[in-house]
PDB file of N, CA and C in Angstrom:
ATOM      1  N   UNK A   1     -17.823  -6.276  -7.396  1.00  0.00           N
ATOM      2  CA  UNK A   1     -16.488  -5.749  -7.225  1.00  0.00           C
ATOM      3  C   UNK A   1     -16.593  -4.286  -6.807  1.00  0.00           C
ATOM      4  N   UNK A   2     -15.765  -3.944  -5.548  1.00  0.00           N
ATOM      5  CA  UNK A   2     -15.956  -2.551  -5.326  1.00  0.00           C
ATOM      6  C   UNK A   2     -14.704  -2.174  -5.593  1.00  0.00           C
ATOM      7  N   UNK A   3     -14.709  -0.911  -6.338  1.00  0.00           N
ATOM      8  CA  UNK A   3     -13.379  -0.045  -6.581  1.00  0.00           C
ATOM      9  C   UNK A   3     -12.846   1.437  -6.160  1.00  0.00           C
ATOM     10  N   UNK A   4     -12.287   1.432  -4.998  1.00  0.00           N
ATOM     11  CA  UNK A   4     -12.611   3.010  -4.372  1.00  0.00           C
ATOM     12  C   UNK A   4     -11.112   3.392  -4.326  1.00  0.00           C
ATOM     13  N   UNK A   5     -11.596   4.633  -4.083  1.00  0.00           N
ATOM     14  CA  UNK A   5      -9.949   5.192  -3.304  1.00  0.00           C
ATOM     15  C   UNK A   5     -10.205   6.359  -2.294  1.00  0.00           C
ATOM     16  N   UNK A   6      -9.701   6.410  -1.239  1.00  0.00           N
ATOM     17  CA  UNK A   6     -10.643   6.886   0.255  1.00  0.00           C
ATOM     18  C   UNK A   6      -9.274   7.795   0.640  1.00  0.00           C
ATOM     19  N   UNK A   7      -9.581   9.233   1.268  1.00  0.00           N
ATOM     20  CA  UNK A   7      -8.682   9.882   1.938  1.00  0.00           C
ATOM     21  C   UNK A   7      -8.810  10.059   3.468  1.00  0.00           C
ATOM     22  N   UNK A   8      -7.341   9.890   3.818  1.00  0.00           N
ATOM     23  CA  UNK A   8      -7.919   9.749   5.197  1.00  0.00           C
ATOM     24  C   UNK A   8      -6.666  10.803   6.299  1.00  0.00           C
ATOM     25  N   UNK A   9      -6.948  11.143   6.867  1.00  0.00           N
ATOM     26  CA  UNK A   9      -5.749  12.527   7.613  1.00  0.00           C
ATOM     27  C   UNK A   9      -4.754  11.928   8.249  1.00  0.00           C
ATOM     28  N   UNK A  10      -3.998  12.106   8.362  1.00  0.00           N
ATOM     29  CA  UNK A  10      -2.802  11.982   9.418  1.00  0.00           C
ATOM     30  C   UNK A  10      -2.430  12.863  10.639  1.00  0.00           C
ATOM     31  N   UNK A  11      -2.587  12.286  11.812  1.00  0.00           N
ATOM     32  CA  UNK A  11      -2.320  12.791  12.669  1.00  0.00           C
ATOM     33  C   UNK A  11      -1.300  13.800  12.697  1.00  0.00           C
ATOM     34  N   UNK A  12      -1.573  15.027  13.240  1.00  0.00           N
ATOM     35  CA  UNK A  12       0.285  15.951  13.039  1.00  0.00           C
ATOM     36  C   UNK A  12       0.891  15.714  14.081  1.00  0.00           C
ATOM     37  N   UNK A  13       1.798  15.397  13.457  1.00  0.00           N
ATOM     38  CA  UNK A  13       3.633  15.100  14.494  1.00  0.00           C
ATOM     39  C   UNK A  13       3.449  13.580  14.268  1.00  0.00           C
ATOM     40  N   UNK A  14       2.901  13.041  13.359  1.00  0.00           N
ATOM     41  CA  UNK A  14       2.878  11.674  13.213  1.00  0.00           C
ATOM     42  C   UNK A  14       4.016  11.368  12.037  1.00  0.00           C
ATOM     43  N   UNK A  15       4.207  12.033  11.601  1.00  0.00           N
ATOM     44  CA  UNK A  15       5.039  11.691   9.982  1.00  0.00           C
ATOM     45  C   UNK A  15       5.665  10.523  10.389  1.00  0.00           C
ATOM     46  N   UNK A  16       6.600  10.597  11.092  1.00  0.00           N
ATOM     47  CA  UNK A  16       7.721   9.524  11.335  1.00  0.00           C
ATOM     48  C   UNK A  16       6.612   8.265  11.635  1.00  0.00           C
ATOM     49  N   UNK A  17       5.769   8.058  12.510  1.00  0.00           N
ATOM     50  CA  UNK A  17       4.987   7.184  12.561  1.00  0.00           C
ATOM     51  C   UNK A  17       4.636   6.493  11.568  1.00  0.00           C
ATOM     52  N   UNK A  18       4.746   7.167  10.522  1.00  0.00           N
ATOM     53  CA  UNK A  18       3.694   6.695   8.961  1.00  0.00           C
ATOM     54  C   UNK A  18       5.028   6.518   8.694  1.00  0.00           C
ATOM     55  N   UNK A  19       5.913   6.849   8.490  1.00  0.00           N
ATOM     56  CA  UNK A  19       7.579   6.097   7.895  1.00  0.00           C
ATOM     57  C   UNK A  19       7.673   5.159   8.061  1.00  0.00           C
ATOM     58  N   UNK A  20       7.313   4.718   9.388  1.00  0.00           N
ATOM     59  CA  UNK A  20       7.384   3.356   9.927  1.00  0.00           C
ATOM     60  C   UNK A  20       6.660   2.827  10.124  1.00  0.00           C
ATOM     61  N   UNK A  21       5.174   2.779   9.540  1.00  0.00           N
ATOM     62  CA  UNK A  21       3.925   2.237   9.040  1.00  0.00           C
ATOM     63  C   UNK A  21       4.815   1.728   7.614  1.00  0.00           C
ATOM     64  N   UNK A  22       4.326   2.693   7.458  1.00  0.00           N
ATOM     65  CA  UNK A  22       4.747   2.157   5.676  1.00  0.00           C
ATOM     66  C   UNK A  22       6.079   1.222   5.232  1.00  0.00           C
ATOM     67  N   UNK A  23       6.943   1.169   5.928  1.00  0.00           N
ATOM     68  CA  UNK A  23       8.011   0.338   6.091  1.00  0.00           C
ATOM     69  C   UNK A  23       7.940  -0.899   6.468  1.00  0.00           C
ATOM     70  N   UNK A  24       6.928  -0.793   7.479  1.00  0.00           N
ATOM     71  CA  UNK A  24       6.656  -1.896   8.066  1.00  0.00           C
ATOM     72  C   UNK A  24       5.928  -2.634   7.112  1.00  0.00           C
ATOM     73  N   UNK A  25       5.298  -2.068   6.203  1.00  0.00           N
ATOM     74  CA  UNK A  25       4.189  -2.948   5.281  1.00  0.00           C
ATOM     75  C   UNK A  25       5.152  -3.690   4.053  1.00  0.00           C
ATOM     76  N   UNK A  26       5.506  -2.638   3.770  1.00  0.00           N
ATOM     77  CA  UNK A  26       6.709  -2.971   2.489  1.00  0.00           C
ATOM     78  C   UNK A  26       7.527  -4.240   3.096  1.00  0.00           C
ATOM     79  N   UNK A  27       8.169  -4.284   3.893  1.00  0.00           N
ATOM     80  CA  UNK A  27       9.031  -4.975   5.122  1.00  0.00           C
ATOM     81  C   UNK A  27       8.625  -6.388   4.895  1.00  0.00           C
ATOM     82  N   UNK A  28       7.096  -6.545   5.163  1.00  0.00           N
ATOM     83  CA  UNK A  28       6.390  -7.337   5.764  1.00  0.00           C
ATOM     84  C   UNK A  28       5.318  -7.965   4.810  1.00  0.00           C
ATOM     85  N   UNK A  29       5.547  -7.901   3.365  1.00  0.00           N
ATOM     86  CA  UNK A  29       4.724  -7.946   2.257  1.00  0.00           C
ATOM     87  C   UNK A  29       4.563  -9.281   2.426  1.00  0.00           C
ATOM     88  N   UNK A  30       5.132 -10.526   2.419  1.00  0.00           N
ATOM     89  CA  UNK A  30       4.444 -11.767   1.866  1.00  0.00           C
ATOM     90  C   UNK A  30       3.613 -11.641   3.037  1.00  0.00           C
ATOM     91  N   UNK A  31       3.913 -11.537   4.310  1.00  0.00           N
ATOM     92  CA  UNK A  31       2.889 -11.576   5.383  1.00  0.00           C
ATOM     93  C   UNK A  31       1.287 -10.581   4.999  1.00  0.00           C
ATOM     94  N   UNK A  32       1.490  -9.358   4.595  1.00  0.00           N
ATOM     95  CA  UNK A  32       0.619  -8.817   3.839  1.00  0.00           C
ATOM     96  C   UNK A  32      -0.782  -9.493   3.085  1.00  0.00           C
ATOM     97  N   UNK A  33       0.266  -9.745   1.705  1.00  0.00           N
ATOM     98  CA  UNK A  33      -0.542 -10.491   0.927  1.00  0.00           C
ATOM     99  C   UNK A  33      -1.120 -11.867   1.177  1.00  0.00           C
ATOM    100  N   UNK A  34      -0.726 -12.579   2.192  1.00  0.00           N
ATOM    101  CA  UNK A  34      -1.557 -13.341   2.849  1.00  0.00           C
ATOM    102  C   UNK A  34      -2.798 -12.845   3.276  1.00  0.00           C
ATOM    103  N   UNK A  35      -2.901 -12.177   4.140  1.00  0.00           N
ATOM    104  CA  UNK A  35      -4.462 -11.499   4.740  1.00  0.00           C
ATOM    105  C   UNK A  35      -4.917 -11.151   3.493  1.00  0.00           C
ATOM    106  N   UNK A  36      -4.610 -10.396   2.356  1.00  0.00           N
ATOM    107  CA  UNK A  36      -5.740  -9.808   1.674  1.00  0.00           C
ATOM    108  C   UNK A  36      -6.306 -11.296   0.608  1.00  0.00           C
ATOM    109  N   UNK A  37      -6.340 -12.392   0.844  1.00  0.00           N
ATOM    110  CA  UNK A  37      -7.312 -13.310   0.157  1.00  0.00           C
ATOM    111  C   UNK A  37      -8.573 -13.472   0.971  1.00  0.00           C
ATOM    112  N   UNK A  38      -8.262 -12.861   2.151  1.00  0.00           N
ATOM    113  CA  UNK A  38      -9.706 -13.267   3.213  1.00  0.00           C
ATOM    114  C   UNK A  38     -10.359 -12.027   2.892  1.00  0.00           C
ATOM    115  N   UNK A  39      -9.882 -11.279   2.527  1.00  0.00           N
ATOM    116  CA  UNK A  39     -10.401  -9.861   2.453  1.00  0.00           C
ATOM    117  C   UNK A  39     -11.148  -9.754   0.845  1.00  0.00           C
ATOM    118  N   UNK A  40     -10.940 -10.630   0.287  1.00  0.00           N
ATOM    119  CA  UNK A  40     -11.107 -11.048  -1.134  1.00  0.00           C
ATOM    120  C   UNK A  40     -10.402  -9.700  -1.531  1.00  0.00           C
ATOM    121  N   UNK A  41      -9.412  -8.838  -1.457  1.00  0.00           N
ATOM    122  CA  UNK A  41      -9.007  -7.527  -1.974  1.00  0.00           C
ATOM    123  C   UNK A  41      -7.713  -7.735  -2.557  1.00  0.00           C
ATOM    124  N   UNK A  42      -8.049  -7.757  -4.479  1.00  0.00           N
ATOM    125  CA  UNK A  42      -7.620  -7.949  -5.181  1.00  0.00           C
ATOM    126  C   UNK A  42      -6.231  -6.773  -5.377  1.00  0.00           C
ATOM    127  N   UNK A  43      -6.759  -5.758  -4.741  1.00  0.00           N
ATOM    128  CA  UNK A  43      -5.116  -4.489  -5.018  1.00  0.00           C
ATOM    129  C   UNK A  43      -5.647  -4.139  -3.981  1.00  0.00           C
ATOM    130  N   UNK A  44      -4.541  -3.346  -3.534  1.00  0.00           N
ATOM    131  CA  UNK A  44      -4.514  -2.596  -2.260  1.00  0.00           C
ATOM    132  C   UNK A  44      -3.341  -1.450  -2.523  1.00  0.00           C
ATOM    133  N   UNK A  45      -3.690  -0.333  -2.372  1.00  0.00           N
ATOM    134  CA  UNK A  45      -2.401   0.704  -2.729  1.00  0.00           C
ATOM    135  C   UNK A  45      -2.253   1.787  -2.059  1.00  0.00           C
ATOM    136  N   UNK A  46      -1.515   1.965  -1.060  1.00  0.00           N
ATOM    137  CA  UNK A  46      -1.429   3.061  -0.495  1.00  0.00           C
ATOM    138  C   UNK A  46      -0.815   4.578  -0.830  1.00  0.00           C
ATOM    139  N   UNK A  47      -1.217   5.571  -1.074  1.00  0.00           N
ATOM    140  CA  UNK A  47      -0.358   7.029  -1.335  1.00  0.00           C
ATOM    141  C   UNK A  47      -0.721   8.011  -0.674  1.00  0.00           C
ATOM    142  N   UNK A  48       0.383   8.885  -0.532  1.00  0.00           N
ATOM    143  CA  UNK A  48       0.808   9.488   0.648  1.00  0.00           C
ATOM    144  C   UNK A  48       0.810  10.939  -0.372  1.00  0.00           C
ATOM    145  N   UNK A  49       0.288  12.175   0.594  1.00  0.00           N
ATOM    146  CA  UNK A  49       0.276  13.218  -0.097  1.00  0.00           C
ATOM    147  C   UNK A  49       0.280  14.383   1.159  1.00  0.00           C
ATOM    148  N   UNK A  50       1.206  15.611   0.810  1.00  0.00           N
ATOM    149  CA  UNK A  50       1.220  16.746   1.845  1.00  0.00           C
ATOM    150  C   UNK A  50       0.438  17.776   0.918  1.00  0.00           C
ATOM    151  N   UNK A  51      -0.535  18.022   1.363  1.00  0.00           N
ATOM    152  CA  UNK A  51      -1.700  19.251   0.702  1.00  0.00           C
ATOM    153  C   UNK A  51      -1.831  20.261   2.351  1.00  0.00           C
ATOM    154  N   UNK A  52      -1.560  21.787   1.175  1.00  0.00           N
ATOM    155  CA  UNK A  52      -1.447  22.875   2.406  1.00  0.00           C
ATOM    156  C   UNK A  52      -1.201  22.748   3.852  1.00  0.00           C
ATOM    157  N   UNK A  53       0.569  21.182   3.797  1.00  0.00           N
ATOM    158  CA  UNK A  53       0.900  21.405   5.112  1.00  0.00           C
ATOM    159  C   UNK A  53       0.473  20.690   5.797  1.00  0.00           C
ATOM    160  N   UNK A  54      -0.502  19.476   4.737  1.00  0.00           N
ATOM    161  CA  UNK A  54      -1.372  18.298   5.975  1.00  0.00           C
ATOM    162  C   UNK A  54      -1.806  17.245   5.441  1.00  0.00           C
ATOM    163  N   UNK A  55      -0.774  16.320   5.833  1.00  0.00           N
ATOM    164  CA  UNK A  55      -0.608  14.988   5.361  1.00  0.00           C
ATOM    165  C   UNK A  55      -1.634  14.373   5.701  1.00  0.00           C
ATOM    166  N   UNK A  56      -1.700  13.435   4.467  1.00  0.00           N
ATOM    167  CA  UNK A  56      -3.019  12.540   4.272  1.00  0.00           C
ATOM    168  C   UNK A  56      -2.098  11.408   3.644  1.00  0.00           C
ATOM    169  N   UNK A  57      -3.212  10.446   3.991  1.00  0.00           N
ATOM    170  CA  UNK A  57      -3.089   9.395   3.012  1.00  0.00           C
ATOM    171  C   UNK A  57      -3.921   8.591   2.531  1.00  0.00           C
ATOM    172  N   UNK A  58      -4.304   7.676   1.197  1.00  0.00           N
ATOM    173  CA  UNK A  58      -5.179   7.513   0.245  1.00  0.00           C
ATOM    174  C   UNK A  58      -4.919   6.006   0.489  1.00  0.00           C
ATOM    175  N   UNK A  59      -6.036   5.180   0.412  1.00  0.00           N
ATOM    176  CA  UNK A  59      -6.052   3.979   0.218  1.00  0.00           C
ATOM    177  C   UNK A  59      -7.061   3.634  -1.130  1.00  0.00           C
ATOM    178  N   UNK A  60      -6.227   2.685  -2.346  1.00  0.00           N
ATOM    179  CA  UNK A  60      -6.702   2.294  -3.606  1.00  0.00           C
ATOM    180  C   UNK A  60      -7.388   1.162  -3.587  1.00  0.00           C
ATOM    181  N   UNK A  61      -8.566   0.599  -3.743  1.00  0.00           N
ATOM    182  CA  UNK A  61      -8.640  -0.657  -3.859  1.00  0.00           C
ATOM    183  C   UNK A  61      -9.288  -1.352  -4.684  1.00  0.00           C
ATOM    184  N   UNK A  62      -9.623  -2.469  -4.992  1.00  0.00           N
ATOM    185  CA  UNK A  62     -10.482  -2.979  -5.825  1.00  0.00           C
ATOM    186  C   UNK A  62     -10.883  -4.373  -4.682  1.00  0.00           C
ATOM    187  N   UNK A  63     -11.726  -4.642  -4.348  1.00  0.00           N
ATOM    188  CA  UNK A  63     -12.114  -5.856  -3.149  1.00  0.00           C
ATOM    189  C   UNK A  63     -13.350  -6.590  -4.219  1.00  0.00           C
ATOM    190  N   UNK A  64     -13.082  -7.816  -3.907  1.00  0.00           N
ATOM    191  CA  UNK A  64     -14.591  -8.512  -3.737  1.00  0.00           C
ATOM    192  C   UNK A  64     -15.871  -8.410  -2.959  1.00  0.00           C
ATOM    193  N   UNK A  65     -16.703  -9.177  -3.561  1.00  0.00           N
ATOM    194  CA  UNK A  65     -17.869  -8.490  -2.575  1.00  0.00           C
ATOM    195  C   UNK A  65     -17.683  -9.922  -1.184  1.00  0.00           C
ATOM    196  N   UNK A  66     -18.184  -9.486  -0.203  1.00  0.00           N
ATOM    197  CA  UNK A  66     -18.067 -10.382   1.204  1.00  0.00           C
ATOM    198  C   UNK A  66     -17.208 -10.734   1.782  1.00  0.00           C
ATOM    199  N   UNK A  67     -16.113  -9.842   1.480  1.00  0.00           N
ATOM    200  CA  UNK A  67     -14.636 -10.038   2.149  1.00  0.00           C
ATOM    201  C   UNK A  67     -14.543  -9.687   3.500  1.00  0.00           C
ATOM    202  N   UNK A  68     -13.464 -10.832   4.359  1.00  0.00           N
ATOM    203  CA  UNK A  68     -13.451 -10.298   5.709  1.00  0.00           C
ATOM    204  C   UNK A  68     -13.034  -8.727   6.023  1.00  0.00           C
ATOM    205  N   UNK A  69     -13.555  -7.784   6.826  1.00  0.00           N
ATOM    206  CA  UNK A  69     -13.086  -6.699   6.868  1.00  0.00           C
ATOM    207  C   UNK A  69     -11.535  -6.818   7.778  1.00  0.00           C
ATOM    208  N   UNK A  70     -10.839  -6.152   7.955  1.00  0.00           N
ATOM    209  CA  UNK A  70      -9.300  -6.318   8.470  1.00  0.00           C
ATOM    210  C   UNK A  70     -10.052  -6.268   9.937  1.00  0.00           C
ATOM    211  N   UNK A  71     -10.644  -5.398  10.285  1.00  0.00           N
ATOM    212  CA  UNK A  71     -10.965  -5.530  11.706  1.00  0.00           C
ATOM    213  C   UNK A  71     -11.431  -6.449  12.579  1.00  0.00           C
ATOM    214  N   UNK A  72     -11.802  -7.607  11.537  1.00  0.00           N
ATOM    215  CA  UNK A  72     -11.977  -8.819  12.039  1.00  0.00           C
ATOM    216  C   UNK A  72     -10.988  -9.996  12.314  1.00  0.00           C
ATOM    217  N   UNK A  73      -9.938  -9.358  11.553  1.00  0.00           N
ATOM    218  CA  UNK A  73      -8.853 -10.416  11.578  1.00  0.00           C
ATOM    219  C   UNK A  73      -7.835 -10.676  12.881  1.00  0.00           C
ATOM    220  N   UNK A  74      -7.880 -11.896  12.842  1.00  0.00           N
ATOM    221  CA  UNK A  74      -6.675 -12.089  14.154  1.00  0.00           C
ATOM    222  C   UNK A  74      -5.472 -12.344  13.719  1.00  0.00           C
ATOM    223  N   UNK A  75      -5.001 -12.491  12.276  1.00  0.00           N
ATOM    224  CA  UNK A  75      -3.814 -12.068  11.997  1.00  0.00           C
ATOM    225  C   UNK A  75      -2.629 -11.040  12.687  1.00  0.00           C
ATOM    226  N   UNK A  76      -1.920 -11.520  13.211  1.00  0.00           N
ATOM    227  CA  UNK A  76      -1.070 -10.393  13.797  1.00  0.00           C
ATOM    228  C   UNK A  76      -0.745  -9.697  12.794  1.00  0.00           C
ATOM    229  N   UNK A  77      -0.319  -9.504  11.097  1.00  0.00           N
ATOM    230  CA  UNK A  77      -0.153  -8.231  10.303  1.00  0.00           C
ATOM    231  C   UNK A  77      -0.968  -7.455  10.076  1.00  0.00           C
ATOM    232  N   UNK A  78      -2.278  -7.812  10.934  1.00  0.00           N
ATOM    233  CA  UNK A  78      -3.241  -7.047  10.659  1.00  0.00           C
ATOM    234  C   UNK A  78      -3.697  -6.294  11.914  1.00  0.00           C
ATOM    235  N   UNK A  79      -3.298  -6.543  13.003  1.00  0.00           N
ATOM    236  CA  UNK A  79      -3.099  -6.593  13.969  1.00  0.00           C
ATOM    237  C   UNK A  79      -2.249  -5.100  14.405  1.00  0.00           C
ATOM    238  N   UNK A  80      -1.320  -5.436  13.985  1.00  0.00           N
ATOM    239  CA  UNK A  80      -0.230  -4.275  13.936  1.00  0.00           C
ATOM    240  C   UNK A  80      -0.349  -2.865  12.974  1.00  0.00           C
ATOM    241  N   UNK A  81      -0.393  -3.632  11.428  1.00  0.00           N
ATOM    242  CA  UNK A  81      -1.329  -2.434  11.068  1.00  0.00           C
ATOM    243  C   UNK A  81      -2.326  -1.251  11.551  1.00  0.00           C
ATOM    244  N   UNK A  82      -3.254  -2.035  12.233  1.00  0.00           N
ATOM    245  CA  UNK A  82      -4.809  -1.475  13.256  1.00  0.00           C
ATOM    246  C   UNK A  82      -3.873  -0.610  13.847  1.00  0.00           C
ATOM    247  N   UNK A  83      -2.468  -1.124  14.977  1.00  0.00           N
ATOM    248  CA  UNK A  83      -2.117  -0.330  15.959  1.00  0.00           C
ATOM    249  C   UNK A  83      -1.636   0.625  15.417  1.00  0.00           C
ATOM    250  N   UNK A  84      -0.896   1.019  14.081  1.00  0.00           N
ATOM    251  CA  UNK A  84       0.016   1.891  13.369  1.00  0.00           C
ATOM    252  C   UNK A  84      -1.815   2.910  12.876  1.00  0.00           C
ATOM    253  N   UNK A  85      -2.703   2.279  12.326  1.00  0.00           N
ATOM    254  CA  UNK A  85      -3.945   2.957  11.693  1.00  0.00           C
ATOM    255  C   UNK A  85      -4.406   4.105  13.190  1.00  0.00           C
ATOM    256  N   UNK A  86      -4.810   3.419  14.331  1.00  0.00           N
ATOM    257  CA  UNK A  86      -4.977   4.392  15.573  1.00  0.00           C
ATOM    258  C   UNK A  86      -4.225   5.167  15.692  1.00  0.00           C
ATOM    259  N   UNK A  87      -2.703   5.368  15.918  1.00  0.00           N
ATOM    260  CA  UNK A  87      -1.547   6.174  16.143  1.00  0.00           C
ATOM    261  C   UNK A  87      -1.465   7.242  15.096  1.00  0.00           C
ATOM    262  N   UNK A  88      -1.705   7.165  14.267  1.00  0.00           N
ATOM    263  CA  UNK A  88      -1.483   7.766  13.053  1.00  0.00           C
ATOM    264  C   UNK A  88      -2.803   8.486  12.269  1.00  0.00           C
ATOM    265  N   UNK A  89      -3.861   7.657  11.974  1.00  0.00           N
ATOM    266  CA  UNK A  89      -5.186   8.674  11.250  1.00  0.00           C
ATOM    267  C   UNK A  89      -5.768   9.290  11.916  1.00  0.00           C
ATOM    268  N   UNK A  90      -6.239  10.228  12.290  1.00  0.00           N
ATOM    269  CA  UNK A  90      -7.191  11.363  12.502  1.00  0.00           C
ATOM    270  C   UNK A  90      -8.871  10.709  12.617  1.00  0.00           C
ATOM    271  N   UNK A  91      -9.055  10.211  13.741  1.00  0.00           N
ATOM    272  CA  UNK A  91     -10.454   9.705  13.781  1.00  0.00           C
ATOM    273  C   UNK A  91     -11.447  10.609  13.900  1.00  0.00           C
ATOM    274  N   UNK A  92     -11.167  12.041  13.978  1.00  0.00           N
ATOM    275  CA  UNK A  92     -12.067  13.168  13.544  1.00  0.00           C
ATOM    276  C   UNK A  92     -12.753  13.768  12.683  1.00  0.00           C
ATOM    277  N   UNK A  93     -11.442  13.560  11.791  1.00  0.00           N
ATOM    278  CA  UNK A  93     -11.461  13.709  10.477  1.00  0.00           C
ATOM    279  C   UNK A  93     -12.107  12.735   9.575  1.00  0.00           C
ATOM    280  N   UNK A  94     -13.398  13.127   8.849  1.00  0.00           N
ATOM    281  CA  UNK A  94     -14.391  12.471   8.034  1.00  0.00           C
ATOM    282  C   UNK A  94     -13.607  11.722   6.715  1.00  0.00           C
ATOM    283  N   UNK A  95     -13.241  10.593   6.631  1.00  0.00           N
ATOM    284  CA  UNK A  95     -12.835  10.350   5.838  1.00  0.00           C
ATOM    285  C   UNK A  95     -13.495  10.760   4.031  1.00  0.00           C
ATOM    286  N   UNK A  96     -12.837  10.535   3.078  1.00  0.00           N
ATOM    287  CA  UNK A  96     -13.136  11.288   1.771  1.00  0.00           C
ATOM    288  C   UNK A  96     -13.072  10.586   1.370  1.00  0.00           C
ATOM    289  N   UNK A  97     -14.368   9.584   0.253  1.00  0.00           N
ATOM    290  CA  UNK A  97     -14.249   9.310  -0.785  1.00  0.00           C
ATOM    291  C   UNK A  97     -14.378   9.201  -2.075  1.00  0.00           C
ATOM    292  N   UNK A  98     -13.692   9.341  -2.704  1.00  0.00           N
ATOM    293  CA  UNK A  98     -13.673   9.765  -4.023  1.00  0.00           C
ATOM    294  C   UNK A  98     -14.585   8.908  -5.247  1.00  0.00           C
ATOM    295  N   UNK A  99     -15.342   9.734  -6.023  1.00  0.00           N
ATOM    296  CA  UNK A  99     -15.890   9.352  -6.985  1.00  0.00           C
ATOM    297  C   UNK A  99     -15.761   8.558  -7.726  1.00  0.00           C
ATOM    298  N   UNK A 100     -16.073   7.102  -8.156  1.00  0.00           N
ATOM    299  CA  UNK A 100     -15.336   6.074  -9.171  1.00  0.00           C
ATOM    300  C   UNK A 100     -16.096   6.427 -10.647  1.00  0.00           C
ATOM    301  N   UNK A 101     -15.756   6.875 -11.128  1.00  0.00           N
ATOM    302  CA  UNK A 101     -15.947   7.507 -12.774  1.00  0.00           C
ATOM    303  C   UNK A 101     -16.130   6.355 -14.137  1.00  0.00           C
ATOM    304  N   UNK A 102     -15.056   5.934 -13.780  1.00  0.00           N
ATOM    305  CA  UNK A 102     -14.415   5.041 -14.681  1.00  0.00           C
ATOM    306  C   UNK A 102     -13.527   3.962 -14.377  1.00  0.00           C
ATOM    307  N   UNK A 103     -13.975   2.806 -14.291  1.00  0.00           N
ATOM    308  CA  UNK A 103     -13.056   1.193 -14.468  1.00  0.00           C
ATOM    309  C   UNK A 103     -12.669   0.644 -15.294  1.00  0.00           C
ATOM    310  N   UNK A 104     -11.748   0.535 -15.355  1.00  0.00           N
ATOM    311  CA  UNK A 104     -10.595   0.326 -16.844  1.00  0.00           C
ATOM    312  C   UNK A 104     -10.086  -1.305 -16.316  1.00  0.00           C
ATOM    313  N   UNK A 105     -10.311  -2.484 -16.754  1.00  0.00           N
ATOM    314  CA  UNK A 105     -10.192  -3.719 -16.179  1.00  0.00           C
ATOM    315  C   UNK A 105     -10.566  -4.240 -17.318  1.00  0.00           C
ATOM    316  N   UNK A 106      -9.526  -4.894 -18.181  1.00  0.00           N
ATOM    317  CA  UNK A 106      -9.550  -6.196 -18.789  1.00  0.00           C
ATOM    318  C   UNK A 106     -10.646  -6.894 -18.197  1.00  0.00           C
ATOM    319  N   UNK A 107     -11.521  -7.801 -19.975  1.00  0.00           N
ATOM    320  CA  UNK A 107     -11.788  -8.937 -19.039  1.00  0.00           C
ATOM    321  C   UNK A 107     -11.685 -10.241 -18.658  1.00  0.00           C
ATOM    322  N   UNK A 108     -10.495 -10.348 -19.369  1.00  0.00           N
ATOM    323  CA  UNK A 108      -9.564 -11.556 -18.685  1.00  0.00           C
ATOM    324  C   UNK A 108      -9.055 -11.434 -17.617  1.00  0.00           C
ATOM    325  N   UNK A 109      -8.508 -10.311 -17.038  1.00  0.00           N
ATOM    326  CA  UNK A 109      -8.801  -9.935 -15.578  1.00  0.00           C
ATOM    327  C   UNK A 109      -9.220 -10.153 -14.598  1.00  0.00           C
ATOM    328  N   UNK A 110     -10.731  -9.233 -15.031  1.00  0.00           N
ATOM    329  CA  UNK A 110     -11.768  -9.087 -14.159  1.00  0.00           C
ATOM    330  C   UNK A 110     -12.146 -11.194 -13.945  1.00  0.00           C
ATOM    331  N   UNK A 111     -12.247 -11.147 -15.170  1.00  0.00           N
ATOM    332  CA  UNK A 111     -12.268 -12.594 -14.647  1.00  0.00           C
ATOM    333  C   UNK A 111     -12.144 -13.263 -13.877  1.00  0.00           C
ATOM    334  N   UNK A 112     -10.644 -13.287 -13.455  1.00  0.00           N
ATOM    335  CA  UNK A 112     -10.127 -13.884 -12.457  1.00  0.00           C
ATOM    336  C   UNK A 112      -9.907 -12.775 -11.056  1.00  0.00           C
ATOM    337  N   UNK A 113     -10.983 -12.505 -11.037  1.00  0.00           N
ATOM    338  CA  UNK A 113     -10.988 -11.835  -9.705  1.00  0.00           C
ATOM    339  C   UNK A 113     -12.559 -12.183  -9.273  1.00  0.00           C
ATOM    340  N   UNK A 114     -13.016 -12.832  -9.901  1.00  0.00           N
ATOM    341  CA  UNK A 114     -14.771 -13.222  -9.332  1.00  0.00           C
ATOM    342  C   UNK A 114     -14.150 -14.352  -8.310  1.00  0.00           C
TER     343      UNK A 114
END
C-alpha cells in the first residue's frame, strides 16, 4: 500500500481553469470512482492552497500496489482530467513530496483494501 501526498504548481492565470477542473471532478464523481478500481486507489483527495501568491495543489492518496497508472487509461474521465492536468500544472516545476511519517488505518480497513 502506498500512501503519499504530492505538491504540484499551478500554472498562473490558470485559477479559473482549476475551478473548472475541480468542478468538473465533483460534477462527474460516479464516473470518477469508476476509474479509480483499475488504479487499485483506495482515496484520492485533492487540496488546493495559495502560498506567497502561488497556487498549488496537493494530491492525497492511499493506492494499491500494481494499479493502472491514469495515463494509461482510455477512459474518457480520465482522459479529460489529463487535458485539465496539462492546462493547468506547471511541468517545470519539480513536483514535492511529502514525507509519510505516520499511517493511522484500522485494521479492519486496511483489510479490505488488499
Amino acid at each position: 500500500m502506498n500512501v503519499e501526498i504530492m505538491r504540484f504548481k499551478v500554472l498562473a492565470g490558470q485559477t479559473k481553469q482549476v475551478d473548472e477542473w475541480l468542478a468538473f471532478l465533483n460534477e462527474n464523481m460516479q464516473e470518477v470512482l469508476l476509474t479509480l478500481e483499475n488504479e487499485k486507489m483506495y482515496v484520492e483527495t485533492i487540496f488546493r492552497e495559495v502560498l506567497n501568491g502561488q497556487e498549488f495543489l496537493y494530491w492525497y492518496s492511499i493506492q494499491g500496489e500494481g494499479g493502472q497508472e491514469v495515463e494509461e487509461s482510455t477512459h474518457w474521465i480520465d482522459q479529460k482530467h489529463l487535458e485539465y492536468w496539462r492546462a493547468c500544472i506547471d511541468p517545470v516545476f519539480k513536483p514535492v513530496k511529502l514525507t509519510t511519517e505516520v499511517v493511522m488505518i484500522p485494521d479492519k480497513i486496511r483489510q479490505q483494501m488488499n
